[in-house]
N, C-alpha and C. Protein backbone atom coordinates (compact mmCIF):
# COMPACT_ATOMS: atom_id res chain seq x y z
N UNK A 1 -106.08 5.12 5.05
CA UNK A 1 -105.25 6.25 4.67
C UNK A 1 -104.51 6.76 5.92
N UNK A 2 -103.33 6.99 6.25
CA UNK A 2 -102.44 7.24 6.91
C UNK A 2 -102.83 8.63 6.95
N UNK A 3 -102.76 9.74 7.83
CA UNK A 3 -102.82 11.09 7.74
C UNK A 3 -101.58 11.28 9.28
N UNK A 4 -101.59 12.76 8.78
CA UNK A 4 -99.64 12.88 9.75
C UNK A 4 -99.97 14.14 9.82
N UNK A 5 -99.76 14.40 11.14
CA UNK A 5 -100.19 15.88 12.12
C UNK A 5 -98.80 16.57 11.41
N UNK A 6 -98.91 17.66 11.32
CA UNK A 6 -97.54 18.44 10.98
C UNK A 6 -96.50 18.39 12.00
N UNK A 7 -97.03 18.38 13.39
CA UNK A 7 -96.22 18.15 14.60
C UNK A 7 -94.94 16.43 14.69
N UNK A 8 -96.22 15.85 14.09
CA UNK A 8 -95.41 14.19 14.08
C UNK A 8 -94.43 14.26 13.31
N UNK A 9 -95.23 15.04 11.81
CA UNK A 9 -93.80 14.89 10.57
C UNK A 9 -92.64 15.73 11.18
N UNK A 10 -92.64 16.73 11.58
CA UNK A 10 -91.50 17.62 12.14
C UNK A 10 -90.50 16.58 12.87
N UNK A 11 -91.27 15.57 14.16
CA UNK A 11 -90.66 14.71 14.87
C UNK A 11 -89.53 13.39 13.82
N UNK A 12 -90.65 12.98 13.19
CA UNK A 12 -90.10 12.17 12.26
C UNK A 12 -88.89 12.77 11.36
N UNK A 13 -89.27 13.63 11.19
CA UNK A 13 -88.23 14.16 9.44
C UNK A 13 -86.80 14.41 10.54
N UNK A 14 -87.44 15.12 11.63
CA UNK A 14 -85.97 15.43 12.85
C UNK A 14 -85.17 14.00 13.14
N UNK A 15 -86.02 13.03 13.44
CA UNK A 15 -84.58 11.39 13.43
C UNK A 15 -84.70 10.58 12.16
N UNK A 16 -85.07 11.46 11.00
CA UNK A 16 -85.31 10.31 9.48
C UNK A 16 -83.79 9.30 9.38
N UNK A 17 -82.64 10.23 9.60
CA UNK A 17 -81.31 9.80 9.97
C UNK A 17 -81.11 8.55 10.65
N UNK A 18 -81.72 8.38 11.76
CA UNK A 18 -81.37 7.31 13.01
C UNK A 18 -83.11 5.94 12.98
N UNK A 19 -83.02 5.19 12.21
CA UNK A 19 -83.99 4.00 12.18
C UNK A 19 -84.54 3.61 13.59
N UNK A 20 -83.05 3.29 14.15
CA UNK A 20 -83.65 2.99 15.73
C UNK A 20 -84.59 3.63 16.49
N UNK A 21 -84.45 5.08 16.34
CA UNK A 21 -84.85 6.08 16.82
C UNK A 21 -86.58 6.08 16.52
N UNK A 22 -86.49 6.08 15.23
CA UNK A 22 -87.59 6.31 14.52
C UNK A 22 -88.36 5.13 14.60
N UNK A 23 -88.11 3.85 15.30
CA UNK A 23 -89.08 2.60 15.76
C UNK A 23 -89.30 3.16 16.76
N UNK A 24 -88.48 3.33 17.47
CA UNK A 24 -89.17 4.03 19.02
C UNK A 24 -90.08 4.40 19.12
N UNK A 25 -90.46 5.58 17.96
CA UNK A 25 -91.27 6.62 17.92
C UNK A 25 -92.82 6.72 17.47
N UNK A 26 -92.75 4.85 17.18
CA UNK A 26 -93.83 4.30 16.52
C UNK A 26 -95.15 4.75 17.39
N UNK A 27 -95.08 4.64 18.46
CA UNK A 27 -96.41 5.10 19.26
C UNK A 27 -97.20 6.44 19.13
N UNK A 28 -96.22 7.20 18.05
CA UNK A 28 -96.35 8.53 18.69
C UNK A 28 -97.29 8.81 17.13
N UNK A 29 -97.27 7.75 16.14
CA UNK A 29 -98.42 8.03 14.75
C UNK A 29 -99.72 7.90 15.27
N UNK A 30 -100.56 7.44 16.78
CA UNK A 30 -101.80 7.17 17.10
C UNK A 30 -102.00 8.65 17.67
N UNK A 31 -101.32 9.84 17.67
CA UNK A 31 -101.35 10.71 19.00
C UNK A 31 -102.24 11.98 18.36
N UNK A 32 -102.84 12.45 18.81
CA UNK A 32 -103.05 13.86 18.40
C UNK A 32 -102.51 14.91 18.92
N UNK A 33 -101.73 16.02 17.96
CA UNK A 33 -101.23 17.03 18.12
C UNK A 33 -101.71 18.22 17.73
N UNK A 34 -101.98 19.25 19.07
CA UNK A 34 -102.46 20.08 19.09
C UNK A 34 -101.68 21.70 19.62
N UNK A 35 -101.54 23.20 19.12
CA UNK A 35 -100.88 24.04 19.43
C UNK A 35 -101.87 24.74 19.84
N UNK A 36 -101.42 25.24 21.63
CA UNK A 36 -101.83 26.26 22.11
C UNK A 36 -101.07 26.73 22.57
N UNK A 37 -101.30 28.22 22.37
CA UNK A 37 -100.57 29.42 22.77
C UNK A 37 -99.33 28.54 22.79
N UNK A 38 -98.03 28.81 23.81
CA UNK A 38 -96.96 28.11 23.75
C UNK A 38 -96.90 27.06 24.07
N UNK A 39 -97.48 25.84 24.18
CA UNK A 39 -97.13 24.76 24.05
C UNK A 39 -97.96 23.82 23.17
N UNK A 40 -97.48 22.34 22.82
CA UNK A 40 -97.96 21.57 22.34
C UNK A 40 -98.38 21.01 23.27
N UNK A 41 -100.03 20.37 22.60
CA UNK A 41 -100.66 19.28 23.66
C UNK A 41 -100.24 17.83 22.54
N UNK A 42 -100.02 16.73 23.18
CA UNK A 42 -100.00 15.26 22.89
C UNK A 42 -101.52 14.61 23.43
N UNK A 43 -102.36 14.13 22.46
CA UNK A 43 -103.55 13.42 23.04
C UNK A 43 -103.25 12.03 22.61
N UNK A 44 -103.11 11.27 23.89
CA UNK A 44 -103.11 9.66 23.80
C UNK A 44 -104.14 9.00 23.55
N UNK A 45 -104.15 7.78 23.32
CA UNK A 45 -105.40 7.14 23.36
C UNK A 45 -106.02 6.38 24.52
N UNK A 46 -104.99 5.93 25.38
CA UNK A 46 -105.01 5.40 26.75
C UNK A 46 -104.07 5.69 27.42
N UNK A 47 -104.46 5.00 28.77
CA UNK A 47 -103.37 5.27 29.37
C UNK A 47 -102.61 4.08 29.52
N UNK A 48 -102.59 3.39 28.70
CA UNK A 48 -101.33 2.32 28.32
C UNK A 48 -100.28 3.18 27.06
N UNK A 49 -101.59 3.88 26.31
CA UNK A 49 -100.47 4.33 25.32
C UNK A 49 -99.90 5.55 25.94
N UNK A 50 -100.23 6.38 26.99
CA UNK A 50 -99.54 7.05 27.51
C UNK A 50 -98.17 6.83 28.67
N UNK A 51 -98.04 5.81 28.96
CA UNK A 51 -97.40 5.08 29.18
C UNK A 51 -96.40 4.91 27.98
N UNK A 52 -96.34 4.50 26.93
CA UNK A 52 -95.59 4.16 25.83
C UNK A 52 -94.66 5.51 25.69
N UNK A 53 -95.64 6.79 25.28
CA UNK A 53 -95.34 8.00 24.91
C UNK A 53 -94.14 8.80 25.77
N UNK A 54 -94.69 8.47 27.31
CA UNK A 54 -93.89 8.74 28.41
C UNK A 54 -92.34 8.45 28.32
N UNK A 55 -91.83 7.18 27.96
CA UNK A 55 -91.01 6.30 27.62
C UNK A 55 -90.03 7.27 26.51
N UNK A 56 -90.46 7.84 25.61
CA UNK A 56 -89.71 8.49 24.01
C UNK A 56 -90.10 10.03 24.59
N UNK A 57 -90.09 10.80 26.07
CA UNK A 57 -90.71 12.42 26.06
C UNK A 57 -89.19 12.71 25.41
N UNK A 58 -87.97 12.65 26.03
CA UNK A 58 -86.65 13.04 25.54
C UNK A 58 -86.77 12.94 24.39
N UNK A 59 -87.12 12.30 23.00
CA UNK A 59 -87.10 12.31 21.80
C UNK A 59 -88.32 13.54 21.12
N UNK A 60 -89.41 13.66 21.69
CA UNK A 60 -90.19 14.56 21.37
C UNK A 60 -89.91 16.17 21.88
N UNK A 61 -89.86 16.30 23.12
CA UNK A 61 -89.09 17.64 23.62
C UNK A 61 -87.67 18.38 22.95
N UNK A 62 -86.81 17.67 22.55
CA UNK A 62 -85.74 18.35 21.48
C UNK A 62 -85.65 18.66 20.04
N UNK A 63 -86.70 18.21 19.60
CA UNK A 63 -86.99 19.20 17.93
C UNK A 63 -87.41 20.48 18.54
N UNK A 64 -88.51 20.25 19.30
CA UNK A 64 -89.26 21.46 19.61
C UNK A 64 -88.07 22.58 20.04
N UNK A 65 -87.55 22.02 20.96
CA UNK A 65 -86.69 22.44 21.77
C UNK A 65 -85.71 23.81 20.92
N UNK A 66 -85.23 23.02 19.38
CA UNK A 66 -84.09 23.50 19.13
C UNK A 66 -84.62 24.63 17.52
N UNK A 67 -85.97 24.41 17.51
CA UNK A 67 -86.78 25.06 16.52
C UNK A 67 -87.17 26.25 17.66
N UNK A 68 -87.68 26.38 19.14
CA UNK A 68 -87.76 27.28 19.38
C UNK A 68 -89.68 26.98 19.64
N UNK A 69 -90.48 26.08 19.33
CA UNK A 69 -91.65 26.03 18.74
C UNK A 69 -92.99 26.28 19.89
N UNK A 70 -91.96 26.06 21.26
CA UNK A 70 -93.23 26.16 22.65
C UNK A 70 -92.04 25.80 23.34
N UNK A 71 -93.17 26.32 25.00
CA UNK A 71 -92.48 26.56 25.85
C UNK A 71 -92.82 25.19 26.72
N UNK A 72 -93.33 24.20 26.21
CA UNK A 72 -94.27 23.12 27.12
C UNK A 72 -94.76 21.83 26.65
N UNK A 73 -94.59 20.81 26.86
CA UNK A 73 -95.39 19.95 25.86
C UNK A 73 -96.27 19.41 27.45
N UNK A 74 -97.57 18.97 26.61
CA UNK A 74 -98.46 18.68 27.64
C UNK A 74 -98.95 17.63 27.07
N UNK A 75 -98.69 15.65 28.19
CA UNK A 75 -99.82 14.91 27.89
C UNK A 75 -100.71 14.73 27.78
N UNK A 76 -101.52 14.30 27.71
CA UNK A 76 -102.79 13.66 28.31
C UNK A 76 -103.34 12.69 27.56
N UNK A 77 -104.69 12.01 27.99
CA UNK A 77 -105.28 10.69 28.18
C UNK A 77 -106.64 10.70 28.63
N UNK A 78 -108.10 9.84 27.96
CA UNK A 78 -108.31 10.11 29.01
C UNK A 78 -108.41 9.61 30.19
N UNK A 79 -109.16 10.66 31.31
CA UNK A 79 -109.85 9.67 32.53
C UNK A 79 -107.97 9.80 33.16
N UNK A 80 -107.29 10.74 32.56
CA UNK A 80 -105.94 10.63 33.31
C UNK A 80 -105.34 12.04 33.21
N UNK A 81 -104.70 12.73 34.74
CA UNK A 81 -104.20 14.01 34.86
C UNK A 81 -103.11 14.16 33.49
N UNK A 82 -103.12 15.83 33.26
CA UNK A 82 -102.04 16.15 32.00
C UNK A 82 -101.12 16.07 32.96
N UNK A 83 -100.10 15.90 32.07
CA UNK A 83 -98.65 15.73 32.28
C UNK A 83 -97.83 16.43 31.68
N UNK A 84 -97.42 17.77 32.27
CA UNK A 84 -96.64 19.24 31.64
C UNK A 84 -95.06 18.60 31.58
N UNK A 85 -94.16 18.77 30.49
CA UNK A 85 -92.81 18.91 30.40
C UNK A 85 -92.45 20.16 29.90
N UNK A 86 -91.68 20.97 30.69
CA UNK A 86 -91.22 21.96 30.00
C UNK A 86 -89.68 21.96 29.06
N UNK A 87 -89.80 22.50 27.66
CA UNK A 87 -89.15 22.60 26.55
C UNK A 87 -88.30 23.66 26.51
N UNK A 88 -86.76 23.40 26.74
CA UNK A 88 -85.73 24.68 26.81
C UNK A 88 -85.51 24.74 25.68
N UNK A 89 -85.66 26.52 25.16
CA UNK A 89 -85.03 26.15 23.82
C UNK A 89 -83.70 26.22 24.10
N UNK A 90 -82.60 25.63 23.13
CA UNK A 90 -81.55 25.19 22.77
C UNK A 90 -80.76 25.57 21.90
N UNK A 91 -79.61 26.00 22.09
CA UNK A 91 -78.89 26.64 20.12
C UNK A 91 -77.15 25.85 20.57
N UNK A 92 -77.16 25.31 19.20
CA UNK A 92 -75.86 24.67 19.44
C UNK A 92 -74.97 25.51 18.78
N UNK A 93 -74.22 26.11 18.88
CA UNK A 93 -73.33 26.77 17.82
C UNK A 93 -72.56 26.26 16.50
N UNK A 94 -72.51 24.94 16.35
CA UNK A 94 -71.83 24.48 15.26
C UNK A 94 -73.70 24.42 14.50
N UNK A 95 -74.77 24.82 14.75
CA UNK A 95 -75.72 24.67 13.45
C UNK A 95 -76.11 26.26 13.59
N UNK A 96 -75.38 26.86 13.82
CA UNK A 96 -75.59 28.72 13.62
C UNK A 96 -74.46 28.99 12.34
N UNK A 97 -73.46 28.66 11.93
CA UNK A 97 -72.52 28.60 11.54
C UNK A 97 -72.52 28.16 10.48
């Protein structure tokens, strides 16, 4: 049975549009997603798959980004230091409109 963090579907449903995109992003169904205070944590499974994850952060940091949702996304792995990106939020004016 497939189960989907609310965090992933948000990611997903955000490039349902772009296929390419959304292979990319294949690594990111093994991950656990977790909300504290303002940021999201990403839990890898290794650090090969953190490695993978590393590769697609630009694709995960701009939903968040433009929803407003945290101020931070944080890797980790274990047996490997977190890895903080910080998340600007973003407002485009042609989707205010």
């Amino acid at each position: 049975m497939l189960i989907v963090d609310r965090y992933q579907c948000l990611i997903f449903s955000f490039y349902r549009e772009e296929p390419e995109v959304t292979a990319l992003l294949d690594s990111l169904r093994t991950c656990k997603f977790e909300r504290r205070w303002e940021a999201i944590r990403v839990q890898c499974l290794s650090k090969d798959h953190l490695e993978d994850v590393l590769k697609i952060i630009p694709y995960i940091v701009k939903p968040f980004g433009l929803l407003g949702l945290c101020q931070k996304i944080i890797l980790s792995a274990p047996k490997r230091k977190k890895l903080t990106y910080m998340v600007e939020k973003t407002c485009y004016s042609d989707l205010i409109s």
